[in-house]
C-alpha atoms as a PDB file:
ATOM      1  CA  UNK A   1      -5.784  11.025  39.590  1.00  0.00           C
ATOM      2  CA  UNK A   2      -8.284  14.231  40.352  1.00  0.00           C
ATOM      3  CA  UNK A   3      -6.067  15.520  37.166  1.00  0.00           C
ATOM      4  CA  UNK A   4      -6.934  12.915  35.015  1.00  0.00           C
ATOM      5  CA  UNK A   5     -10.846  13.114  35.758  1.00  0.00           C
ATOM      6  CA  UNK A   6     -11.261  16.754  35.807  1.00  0.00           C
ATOM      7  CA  UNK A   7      -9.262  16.938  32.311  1.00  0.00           C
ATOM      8  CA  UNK A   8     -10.735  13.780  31.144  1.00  0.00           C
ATOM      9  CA  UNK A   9     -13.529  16.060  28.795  1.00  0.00           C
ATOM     10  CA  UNK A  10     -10.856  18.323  27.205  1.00  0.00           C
ATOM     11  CA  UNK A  11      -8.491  14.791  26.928  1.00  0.00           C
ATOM     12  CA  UNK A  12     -10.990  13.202  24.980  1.00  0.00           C
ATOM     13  CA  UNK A  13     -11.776  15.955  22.291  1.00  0.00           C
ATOM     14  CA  UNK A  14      -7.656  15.860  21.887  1.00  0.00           C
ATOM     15  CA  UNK A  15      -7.776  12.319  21.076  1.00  0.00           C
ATOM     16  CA  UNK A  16     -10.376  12.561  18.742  1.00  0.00           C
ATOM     17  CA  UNK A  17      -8.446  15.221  17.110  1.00  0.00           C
ATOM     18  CA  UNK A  18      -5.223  13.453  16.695  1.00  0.00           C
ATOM     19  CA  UNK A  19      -7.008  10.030  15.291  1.00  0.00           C
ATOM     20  CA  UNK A  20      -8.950  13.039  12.706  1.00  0.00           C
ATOM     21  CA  UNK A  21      -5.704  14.117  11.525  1.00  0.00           C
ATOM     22  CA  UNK A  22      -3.422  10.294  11.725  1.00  0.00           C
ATOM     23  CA  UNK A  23      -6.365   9.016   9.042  1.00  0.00           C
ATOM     24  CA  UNK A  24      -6.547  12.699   7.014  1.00  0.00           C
ATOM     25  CA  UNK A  25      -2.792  11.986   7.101  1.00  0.00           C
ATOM     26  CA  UNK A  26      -2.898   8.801   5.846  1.00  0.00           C
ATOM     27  CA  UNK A  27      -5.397   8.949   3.322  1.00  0.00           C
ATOM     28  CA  UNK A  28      -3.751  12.208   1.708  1.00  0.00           C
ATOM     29  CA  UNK A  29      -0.588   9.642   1.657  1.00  0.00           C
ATOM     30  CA  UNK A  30      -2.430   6.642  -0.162  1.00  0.00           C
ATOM     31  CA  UNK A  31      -4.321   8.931  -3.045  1.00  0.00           C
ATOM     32  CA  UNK A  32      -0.592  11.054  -3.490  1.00  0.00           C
ATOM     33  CA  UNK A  33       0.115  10.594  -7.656  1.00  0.00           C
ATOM     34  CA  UNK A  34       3.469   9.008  -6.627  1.00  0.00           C
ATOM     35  CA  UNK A  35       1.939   6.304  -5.234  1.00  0.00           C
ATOM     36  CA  UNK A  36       0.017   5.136  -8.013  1.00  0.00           C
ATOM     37  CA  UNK A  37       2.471   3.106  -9.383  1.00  0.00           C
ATOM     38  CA  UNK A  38       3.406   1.365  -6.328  1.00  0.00           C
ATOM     39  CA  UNK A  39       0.299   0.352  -5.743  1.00  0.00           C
ATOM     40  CA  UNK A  40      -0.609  -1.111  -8.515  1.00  0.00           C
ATOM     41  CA  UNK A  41       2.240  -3.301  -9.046  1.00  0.00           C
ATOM     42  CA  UNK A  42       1.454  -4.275  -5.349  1.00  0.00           C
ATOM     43  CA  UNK A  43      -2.646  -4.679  -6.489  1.00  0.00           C
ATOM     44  CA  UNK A  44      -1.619  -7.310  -9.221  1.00  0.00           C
ATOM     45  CA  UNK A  45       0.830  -9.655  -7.157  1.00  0.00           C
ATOM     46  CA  UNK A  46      -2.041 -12.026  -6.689  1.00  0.00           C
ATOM     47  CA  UNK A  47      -2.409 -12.179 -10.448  1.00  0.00           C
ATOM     48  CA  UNK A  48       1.205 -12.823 -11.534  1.00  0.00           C
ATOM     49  CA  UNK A  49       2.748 -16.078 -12.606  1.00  0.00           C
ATOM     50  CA  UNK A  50       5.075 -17.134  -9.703  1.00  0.00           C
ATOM     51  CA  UNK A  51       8.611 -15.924 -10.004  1.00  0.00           C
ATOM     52  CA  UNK A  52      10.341 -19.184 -10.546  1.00  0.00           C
ATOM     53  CA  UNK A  53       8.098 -20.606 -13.432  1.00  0.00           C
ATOM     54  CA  UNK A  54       5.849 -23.228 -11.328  1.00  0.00           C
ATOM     55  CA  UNK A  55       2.012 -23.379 -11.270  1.00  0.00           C
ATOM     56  CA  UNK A  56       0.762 -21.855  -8.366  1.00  0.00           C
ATOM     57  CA  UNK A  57      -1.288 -24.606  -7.142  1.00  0.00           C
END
């Protein structure tokens, strides 16, 4: 436990670090050309007619 607490500074700025670069990581991922597509067929579910032919209601 005196580990933990003396390294608990220098553990923090790590974590900080590695949530900076998940999100950078993610982000780069969502705005990638390839995806463009994907997500807008995804963006206009809500607006289709349902797949079988009925009303939505």
């Amino acid at each position: 436990m005196d580990w933990l607490a003396a390294n608990y500074p220098l553990l923090k700025q790590i974590w900080v670090v590695w949530f900076l670069a998940l999100f950078a990581g993610i982000v780069f991922w969502a705005f990638r050309p390839s995806n463009k597509a994907r997500f807008e067929a995804r963006g206009r579910i809500p607006l289709d007619d349902d797949r079988d032919g009925r009303e939505a209601r």
